[in-house]
C-alpha atoms as a PDB file:
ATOM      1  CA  UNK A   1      71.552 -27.417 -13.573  1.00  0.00           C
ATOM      2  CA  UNK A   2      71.670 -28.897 -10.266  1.00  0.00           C
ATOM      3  CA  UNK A   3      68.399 -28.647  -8.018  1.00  0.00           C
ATOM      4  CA  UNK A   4      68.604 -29.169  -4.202  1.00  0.00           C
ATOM      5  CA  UNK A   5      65.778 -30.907  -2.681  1.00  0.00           C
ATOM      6  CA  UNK A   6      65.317 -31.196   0.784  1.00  0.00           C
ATOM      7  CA  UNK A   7      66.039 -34.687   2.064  1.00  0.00           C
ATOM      8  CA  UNK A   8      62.231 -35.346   3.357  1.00  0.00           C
ATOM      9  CA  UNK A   9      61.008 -33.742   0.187  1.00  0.00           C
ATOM     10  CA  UNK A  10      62.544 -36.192  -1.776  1.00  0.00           C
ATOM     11  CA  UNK A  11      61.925 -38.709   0.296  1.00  0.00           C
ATOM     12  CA  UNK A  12      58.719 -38.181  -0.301  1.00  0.00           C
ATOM     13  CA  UNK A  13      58.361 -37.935  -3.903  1.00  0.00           C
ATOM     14  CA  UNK A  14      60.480 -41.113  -3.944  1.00  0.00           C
ATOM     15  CA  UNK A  15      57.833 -43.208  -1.783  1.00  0.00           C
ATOM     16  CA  UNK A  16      54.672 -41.450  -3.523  1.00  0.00           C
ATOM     17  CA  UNK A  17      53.780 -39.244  -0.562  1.00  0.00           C
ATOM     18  CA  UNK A  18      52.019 -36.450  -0.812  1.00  0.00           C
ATOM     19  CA  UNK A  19      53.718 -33.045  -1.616  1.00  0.00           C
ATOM     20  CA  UNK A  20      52.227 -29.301  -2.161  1.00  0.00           C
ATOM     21  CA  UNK A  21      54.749 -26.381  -3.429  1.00  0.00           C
ATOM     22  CA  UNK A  22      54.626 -22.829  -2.460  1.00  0.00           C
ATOM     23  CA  UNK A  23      56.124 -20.021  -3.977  1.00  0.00           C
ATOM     24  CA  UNK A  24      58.432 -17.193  -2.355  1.00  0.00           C
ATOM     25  CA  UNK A  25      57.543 -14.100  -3.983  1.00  0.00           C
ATOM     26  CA  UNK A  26      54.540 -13.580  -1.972  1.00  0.00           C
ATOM     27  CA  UNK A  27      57.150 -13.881   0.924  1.00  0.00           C
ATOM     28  CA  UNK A  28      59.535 -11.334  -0.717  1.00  0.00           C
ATOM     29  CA  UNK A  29      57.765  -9.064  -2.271  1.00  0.00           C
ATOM     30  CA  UNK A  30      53.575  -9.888  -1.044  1.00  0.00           C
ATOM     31  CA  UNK A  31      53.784  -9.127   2.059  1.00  0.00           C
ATOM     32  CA  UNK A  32      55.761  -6.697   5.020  1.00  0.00           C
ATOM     33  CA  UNK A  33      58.320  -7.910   7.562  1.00  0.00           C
ATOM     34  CA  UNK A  34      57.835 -10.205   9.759  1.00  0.00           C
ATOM     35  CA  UNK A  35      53.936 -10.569   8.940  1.00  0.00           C
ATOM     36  CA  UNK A  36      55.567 -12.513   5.423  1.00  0.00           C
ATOM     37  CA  UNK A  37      57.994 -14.835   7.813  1.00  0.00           C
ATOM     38  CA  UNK A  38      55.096 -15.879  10.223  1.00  0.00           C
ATOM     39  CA  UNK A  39      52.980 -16.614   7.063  1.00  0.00           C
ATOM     40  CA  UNK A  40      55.407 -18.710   4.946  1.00  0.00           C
ATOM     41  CA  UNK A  41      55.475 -20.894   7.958  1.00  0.00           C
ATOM     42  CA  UNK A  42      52.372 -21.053   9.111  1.00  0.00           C
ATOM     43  CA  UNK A  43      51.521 -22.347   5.453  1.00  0.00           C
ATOM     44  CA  UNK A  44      54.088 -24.969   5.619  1.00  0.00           C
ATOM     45  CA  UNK A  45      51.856 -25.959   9.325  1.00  0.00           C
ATOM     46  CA  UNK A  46      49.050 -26.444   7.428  1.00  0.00           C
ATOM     47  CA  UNK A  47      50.289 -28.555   5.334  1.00  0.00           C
ATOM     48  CA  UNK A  48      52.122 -31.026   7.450  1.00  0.00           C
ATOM     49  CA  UNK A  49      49.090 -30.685   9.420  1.00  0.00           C
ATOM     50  CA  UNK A  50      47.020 -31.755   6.825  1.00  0.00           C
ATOM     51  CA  UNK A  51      49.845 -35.208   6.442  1.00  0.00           C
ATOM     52  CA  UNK A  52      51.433 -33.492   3.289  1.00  0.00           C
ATOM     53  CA  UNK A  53      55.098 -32.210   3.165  1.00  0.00           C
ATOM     54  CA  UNK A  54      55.174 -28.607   2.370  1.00  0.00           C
ATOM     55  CA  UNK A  55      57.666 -27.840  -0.570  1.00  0.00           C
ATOM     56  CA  UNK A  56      58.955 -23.739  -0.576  1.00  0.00           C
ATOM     57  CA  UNK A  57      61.128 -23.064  -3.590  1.00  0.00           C
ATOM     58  CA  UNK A  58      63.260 -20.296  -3.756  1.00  0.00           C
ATOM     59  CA  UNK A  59      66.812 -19.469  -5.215  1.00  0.00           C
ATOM     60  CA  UNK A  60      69.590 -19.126  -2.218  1.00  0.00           C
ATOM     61  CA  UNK A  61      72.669 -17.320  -2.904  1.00  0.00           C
ATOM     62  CA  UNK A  62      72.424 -19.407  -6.791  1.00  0.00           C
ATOM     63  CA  UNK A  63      71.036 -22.859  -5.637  1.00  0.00           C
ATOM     64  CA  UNK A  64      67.497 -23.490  -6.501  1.00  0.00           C
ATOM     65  CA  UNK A  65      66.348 -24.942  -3.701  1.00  0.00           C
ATOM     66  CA  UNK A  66      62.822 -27.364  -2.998  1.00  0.00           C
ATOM     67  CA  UNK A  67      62.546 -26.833   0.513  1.00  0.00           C
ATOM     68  CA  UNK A  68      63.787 -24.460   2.981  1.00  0.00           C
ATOM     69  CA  UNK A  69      65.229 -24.059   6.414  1.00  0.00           C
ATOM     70  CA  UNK A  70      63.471 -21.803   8.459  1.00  0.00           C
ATOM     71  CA  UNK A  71      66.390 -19.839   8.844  1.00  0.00           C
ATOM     72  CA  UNK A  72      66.511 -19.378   4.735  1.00  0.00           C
ATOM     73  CA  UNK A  73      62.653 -18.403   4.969  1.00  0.00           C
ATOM     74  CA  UNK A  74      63.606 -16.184   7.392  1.00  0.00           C
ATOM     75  CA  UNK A  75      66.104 -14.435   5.333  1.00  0.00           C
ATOM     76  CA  UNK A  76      63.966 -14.194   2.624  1.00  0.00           C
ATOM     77  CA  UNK A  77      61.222 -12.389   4.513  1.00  0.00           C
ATOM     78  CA  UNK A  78      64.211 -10.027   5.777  1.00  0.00           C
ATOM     79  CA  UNK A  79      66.218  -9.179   2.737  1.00  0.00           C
ATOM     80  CA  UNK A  80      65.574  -6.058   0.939  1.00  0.00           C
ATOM     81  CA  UNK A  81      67.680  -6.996  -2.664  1.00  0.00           C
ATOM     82  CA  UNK A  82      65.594 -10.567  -3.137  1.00  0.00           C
ATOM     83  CA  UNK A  83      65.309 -10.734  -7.171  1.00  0.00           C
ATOM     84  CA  UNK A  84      61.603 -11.576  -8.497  1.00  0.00           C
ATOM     85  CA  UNK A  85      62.272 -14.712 -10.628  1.00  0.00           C
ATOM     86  CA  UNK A  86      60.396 -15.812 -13.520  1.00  0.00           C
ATOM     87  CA  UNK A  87      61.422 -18.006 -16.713  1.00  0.00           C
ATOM     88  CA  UNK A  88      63.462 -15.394 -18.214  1.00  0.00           C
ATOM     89  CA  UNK A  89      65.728 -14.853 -15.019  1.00  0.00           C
ATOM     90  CA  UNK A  90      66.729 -18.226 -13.660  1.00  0.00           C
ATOM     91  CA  UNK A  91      70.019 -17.926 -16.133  1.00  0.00           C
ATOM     92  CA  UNK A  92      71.286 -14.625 -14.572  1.00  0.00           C
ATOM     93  CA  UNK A  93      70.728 -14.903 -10.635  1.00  0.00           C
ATOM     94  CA  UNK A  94      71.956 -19.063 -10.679  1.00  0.00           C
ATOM     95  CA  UNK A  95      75.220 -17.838 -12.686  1.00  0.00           C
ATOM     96  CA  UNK A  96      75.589 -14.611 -10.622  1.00  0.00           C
ATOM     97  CA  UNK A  97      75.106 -16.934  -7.687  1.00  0.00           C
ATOM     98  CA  UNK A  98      72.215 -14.640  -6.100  1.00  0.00           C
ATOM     99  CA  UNK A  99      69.059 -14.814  -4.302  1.00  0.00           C
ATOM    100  CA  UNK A 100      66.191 -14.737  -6.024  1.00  0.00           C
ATOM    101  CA  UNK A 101      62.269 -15.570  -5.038  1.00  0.00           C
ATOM    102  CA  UNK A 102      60.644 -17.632  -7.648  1.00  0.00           C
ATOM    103  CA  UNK A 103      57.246 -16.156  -9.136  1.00  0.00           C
ATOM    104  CA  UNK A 104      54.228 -18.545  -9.452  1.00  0.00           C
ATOM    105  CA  UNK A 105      55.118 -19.439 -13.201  1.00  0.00           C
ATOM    106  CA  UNK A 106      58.661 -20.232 -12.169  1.00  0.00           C
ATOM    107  CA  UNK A 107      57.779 -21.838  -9.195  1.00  0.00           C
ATOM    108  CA  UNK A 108      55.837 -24.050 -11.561  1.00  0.00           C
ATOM    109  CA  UNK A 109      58.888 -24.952 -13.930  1.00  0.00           C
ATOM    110  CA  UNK A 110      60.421 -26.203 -10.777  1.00  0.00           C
ATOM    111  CA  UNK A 111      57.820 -27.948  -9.393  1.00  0.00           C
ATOM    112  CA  UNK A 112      57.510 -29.938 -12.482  1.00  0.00           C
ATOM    113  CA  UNK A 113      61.242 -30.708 -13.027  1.00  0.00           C
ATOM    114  CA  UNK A 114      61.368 -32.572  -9.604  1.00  0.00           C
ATOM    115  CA  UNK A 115      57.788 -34.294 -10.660  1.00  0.00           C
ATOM    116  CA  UNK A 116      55.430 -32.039  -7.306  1.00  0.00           C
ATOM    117  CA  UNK A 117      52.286 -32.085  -9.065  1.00  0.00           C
ATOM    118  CA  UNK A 118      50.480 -29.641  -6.948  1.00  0.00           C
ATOM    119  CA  UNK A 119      51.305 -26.067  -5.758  1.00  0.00           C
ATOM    120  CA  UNK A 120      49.555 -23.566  -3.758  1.00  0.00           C
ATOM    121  CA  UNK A 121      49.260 -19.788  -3.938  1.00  0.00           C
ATOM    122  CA  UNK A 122      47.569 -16.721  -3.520  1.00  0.00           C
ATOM    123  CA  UNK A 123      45.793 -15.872  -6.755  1.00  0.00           C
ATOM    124  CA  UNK A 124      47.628 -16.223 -10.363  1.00  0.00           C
ATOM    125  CA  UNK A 125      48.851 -13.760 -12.527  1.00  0.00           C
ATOM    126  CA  UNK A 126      47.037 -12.965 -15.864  1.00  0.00           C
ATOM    127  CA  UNK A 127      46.345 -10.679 -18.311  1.00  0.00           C
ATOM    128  CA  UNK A 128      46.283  -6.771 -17.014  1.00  0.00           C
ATOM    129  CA  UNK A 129      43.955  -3.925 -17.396  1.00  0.00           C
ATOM    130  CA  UNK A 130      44.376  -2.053 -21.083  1.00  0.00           C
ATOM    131  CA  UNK A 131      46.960  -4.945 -21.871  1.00  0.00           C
ATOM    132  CA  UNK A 132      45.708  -4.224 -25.349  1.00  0.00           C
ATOM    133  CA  UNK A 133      48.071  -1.740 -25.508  1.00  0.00           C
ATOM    134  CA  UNK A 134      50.850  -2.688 -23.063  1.00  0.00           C
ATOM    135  CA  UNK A 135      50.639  -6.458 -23.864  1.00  0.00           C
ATOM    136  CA  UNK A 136      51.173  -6.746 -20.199  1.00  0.00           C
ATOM    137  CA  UNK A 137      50.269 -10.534 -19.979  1.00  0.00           C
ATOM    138  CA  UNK A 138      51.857 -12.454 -16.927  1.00  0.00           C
ATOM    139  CA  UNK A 139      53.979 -15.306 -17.901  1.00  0.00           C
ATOM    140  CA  UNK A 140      52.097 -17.830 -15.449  1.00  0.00           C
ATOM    141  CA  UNK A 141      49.039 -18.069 -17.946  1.00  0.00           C
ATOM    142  CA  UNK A 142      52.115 -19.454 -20.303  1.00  0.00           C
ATOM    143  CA  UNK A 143      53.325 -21.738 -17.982  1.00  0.00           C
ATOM    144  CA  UNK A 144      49.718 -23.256 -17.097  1.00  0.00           C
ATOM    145  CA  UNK A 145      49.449 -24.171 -20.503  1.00  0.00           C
ATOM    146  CA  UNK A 146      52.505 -26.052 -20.826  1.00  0.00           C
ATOM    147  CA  UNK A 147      53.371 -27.637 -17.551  1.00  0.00           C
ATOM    148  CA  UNK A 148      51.693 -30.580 -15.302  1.00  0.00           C
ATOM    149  CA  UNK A 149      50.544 -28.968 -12.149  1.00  0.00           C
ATOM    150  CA  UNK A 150      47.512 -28.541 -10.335  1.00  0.00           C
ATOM    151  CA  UNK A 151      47.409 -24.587  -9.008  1.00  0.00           C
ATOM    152  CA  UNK A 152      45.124 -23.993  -5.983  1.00  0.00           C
ATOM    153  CA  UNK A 153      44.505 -20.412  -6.216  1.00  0.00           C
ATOM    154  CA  UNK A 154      41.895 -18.016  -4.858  1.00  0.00           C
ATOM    155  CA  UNK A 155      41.384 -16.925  -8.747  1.00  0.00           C
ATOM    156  CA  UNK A 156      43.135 -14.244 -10.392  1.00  0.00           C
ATOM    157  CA  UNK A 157      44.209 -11.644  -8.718  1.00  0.00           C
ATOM    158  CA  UNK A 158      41.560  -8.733  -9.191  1.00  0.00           C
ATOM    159  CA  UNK A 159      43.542  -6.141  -9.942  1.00  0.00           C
ATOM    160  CA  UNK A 160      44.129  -8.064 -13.366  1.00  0.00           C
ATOM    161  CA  UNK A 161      41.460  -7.909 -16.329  1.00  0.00           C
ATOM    162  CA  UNK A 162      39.142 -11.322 -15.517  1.00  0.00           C
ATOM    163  CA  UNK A 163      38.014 -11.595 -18.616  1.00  0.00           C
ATOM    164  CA  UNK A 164      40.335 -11.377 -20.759  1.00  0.00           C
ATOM    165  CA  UNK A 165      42.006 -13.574 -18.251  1.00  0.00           C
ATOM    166  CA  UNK A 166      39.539 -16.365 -18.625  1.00  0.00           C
ATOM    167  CA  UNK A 167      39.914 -15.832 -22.233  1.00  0.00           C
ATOM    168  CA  UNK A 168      43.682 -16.182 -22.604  1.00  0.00           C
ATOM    169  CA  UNK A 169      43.331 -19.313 -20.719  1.00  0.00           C
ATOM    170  CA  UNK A 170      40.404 -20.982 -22.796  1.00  0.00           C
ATOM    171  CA  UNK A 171      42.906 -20.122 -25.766  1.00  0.00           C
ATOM    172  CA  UNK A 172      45.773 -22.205 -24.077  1.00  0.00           C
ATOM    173  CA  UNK A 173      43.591 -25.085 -23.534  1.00  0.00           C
ATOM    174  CA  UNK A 174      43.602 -24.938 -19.169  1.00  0.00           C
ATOM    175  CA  UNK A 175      40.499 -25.328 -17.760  1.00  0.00           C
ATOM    176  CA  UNK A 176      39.572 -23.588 -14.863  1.00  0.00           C
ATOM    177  CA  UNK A 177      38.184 -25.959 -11.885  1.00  0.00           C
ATOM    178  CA  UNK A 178      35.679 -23.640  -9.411  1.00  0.00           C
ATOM    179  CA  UNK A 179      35.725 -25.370  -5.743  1.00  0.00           C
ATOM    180  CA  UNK A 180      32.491 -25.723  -4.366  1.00  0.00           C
ATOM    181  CA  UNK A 181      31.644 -22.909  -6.667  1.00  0.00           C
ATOM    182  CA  UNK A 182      30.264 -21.901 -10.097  1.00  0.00           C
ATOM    183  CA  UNK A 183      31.894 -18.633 -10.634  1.00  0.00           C
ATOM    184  CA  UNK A 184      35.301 -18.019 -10.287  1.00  0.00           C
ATOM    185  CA  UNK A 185      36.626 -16.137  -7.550  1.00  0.00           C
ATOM    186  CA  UNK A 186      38.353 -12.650  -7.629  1.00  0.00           C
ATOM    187  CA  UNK A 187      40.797 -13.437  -4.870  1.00  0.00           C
ATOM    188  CA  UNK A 188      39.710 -10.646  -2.704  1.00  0.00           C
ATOM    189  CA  UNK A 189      36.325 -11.827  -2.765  1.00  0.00           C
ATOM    190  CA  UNK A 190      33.610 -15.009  -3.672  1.00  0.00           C
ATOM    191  CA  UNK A 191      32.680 -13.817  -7.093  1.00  0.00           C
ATOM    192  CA  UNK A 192      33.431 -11.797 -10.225  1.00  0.00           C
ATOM    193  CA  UNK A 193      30.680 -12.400 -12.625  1.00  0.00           C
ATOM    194  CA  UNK A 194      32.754 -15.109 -14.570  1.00  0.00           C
ATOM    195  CA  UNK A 195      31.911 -18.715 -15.093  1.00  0.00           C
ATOM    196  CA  UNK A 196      34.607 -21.033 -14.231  1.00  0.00           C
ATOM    197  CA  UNK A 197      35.212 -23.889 -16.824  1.00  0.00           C
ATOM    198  CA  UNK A 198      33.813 -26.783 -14.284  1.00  0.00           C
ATOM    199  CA  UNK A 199      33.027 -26.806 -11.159  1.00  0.00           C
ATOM    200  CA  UNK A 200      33.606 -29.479  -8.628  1.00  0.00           C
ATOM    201  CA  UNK A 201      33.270 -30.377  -5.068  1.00  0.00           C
ATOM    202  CA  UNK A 202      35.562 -32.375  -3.231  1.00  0.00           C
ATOM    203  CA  UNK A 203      39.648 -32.926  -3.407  1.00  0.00           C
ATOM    204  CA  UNK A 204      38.827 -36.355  -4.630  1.00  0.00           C
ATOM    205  CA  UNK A 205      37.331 -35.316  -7.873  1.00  0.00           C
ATOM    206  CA  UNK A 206      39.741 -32.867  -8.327  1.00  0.00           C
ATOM    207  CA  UNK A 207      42.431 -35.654  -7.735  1.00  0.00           C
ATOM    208  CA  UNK A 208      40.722 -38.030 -10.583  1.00  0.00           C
ATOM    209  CA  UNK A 209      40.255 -35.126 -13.162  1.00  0.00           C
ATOM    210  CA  UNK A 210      44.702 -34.494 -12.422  1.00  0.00           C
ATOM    211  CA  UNK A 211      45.068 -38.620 -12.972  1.00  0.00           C
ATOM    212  CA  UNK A 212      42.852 -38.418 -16.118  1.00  0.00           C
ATOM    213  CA  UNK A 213      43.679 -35.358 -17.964  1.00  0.00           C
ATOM    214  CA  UNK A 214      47.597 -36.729 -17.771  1.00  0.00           C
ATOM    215  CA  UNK A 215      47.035 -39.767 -18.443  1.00  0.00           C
ATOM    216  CA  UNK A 216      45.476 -39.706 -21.694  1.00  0.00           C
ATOM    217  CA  UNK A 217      48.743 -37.473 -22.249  1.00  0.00           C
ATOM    218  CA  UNK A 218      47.330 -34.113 -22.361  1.00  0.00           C
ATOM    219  CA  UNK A 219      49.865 -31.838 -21.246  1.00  0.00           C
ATOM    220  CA  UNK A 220      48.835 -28.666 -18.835  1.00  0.00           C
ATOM    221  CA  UNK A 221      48.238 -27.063 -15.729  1.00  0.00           C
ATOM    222  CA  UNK A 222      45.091 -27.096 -14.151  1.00  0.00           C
ATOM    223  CA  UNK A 223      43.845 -24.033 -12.095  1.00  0.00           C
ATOM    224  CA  UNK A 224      41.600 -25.056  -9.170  1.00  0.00           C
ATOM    225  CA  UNK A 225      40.030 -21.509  -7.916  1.00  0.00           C
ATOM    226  CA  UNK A 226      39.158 -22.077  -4.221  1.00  0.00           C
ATOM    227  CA  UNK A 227      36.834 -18.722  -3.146  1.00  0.00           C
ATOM    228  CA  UNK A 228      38.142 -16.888  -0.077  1.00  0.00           C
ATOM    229  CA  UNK A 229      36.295 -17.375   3.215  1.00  0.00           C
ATOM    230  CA  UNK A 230      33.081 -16.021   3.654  1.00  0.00           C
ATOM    231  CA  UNK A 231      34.196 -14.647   6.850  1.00  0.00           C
ATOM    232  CA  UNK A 232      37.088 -12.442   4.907  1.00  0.00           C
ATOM    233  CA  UNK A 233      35.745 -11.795   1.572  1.00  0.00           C
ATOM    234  CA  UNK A 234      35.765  -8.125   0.931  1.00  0.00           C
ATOM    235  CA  UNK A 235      33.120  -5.665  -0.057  1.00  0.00           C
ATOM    236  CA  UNK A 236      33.647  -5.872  -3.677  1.00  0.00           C
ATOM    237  CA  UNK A 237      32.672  -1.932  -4.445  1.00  0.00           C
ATOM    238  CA  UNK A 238      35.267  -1.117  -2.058  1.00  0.00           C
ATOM    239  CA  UNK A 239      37.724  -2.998  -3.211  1.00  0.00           C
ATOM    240  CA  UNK A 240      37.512  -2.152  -6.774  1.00  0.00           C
ATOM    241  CA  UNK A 241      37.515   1.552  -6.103  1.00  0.00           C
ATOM    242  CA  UNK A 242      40.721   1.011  -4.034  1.00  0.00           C
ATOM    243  CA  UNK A 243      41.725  -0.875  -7.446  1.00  0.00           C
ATOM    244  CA  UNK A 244      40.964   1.838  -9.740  1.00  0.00           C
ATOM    245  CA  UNK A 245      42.955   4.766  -7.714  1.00  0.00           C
ATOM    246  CA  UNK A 246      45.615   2.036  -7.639  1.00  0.00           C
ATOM    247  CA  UNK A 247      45.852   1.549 -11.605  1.00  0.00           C
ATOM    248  CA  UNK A 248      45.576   5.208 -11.803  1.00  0.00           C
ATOM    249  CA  UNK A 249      48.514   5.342  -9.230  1.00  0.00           C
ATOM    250  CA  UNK A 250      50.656   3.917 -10.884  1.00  0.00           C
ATOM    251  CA  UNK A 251      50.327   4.982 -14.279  1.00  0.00           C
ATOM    252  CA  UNK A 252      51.167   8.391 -13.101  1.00  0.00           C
ATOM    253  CA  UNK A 253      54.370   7.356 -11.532  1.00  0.00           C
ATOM    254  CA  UNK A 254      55.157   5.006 -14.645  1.00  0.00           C
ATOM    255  CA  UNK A 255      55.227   1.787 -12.654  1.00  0.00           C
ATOM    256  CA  UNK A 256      55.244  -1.195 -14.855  1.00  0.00           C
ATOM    257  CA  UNK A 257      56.042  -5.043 -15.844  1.00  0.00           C
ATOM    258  CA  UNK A 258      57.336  -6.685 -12.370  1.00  0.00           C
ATOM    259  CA  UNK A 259      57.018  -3.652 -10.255  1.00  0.00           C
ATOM    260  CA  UNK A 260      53.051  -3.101 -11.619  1.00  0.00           C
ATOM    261  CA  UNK A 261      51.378  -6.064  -9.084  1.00  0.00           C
ATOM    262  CA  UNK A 262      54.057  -5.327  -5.604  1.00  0.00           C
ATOM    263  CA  UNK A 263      52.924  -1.884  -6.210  1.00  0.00           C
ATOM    264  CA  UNK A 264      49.156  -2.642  -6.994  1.00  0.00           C
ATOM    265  CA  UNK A 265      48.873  -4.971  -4.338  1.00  0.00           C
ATOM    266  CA  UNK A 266      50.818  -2.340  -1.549  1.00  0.00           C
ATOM    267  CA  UNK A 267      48.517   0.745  -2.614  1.00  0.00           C
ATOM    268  CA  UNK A 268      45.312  -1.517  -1.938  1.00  0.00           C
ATOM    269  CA  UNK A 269      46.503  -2.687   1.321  1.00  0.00           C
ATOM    270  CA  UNK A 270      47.134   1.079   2.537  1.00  0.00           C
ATOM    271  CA  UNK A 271      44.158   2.046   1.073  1.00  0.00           C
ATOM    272  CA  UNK A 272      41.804  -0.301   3.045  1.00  0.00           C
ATOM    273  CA  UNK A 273      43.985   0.212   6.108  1.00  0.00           C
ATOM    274  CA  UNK A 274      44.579  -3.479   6.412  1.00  0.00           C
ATOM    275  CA  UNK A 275      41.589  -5.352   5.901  1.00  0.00           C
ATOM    276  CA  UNK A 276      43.122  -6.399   2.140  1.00  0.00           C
ATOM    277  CA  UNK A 277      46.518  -7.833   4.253  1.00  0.00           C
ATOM    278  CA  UNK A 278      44.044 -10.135   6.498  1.00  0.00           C
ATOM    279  CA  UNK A 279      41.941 -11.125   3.663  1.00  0.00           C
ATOM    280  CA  UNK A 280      45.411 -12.331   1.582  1.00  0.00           C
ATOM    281  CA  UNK A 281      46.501 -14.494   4.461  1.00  0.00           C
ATOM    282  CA  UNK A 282      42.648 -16.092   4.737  1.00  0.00           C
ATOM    283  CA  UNK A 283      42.919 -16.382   1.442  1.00  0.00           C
ATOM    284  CA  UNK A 284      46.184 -18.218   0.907  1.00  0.00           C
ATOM    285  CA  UNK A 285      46.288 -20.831   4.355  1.00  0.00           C
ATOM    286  CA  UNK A 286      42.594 -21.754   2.998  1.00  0.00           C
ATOM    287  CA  UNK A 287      44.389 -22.748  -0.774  1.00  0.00           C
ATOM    288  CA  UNK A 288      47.286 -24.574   1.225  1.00  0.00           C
ATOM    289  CA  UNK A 289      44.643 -27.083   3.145  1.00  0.00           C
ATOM    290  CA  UNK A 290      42.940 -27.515  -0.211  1.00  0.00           C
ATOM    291  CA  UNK A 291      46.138 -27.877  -2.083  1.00  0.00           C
ATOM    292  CA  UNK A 292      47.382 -30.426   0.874  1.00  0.00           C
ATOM    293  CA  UNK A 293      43.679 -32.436   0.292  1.00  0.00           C
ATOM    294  CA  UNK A 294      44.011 -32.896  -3.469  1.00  0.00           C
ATOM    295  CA  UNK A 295      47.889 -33.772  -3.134  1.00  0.00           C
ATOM    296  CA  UNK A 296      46.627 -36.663  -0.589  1.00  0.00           C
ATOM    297  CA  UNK A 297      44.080 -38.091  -3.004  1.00  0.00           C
ATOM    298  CA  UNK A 298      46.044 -37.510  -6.028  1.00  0.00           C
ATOM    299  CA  UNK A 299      48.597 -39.807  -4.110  1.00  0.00           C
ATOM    300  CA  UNK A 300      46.083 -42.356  -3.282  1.00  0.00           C
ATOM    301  CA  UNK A 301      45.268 -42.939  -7.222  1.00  0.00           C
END
């Protein structure tokens, strides 16, 4: 299966530069028109701001592609029929020659075929409320376990059981790297009660645990959880109300597997008239500069 990469993308990975992927779900199906557009590239600023090369993977019209034009991001943002693309999909939309936006797991696979070893997002997947019943587990927590990249996330997203999250990833063997912080972040906001695995402070020592971990041949992703602004973390009784009539939501209109966090994520949004929006932009340019930090260092070693 052919993979296009952009020419300075692989240019980069070539000479050893320094290279961050992003996902294009969060463009797709995150986030409203055009607000989705003038993120995407204002995270791809960052980066290059930062002196990494900003690596967007989506599926165009059946070419996975590392690296878009900002007329293909733009078309993305736009399109109202753009699959969501995890492991299970990549077969049907590359043979059916669609367009598809890759989810953080399958962003992941990607990342790792054309060796990126770091990738930013929003928050990751995990396991769902009362997934004792549904077994509604996301399949990212599946691909941290097996693949080597570093994900700068503000946590797990909280509308996802934290626990059982933290859990589920224990089980795998990923450890869970807190940024400047002790307890891992629930994406809206600094804290959830949970202990991360470590914590650390700088990209450097982030960088050294990524060279040593793989090099001693222990396979894995790493999940670095990178707390939200200050300035933009959210009242966290608010925000798990808005939550709770969410869940509730959508169990009485039957919404579930890939529909469940679009949905979630929409209702909350509404439901704080905004404020949740501005707080998931904060959120993700402050993982890109992180994401472009560790990528520099991990270079350097």
């Amino acid at each position: 299966m052919k993979i296009d990469v952009r020419e300075d993308i692989k240019k980069a990975l070539a000479y050893g530069q320094a290279v961050v992927a992003l996902e294009s779900t969060i463009i797709s199906h995150g986030m409203p028109y055009p607000t989705n557009v003038e993120m995407a590239k204002h995270v791809e600023d960052i980066i290059k701001n930062e002196g990494a090369v900003p690596a967007t993977i989506a599926i165009i019209n059946g070419v996975i592609k590392v690296g878009l034009t900002p007329d293909e991001l733009t078309d993305l943002a736009k399109e109202k029929n753009v699959l969501k693309v995890s492991k299970r999909d990549f077969g049907y939309v590359v043979s059916k020659k669609m367009t598809g936006a890759t989810t953080v797991s399958a962003t992941m696979l990607i990342a790792n075929m054309v060796g990126i070893k770091v990738f930013a997002t929003g928050g990751i997947g995990g396991v769902h409320r009362g997934a004792q019943e549904t077994f509604d587990i996301s399949r990212d927590l599946e691909e941290l376990s097996n693949v080597d990249v570093c994900v700068v996330c503000a946590g797990a997203k909280s509308i996802l059981d934290l626990g059982l999250t933290m859990e589920y990833l224990e089980t795998k063997g990923v450890e869970v790297i807190g940024y400047q912080t002790d307890e891992l972040p629930a994406f809206y906001t600094r804290k959830s009660g949970h202990q991360v695995t470590y914590r650390l402070d700088s990209a450097e020592e982030i960088a050294d645990l990524l060279k040593t971990k793989w090099g001693l041949g222990i396979s894995g992703g790493v999940v670095v959880a990178n707390p939200i602004p200050e300035a933009y973390s959210q009242d966290p009784h608010e925000i798990n109300q808005a939550i709770d009539i969410a869940i509730e939501s959508a169990k009485k209109q039957g919404i579930t597997g890939k529909k469940t966090t679009p949905f979630l994520l929409d209702f909350i949004k509404t439901h704080t008239k905004g404020e949740s929006l501005k707080a998931n932009l904060e959120l993700v340019y402050n993982n890109a500069r992180l994401a472009a930090e560790i990528a520099i260092k991990y270079g350097e070693k």
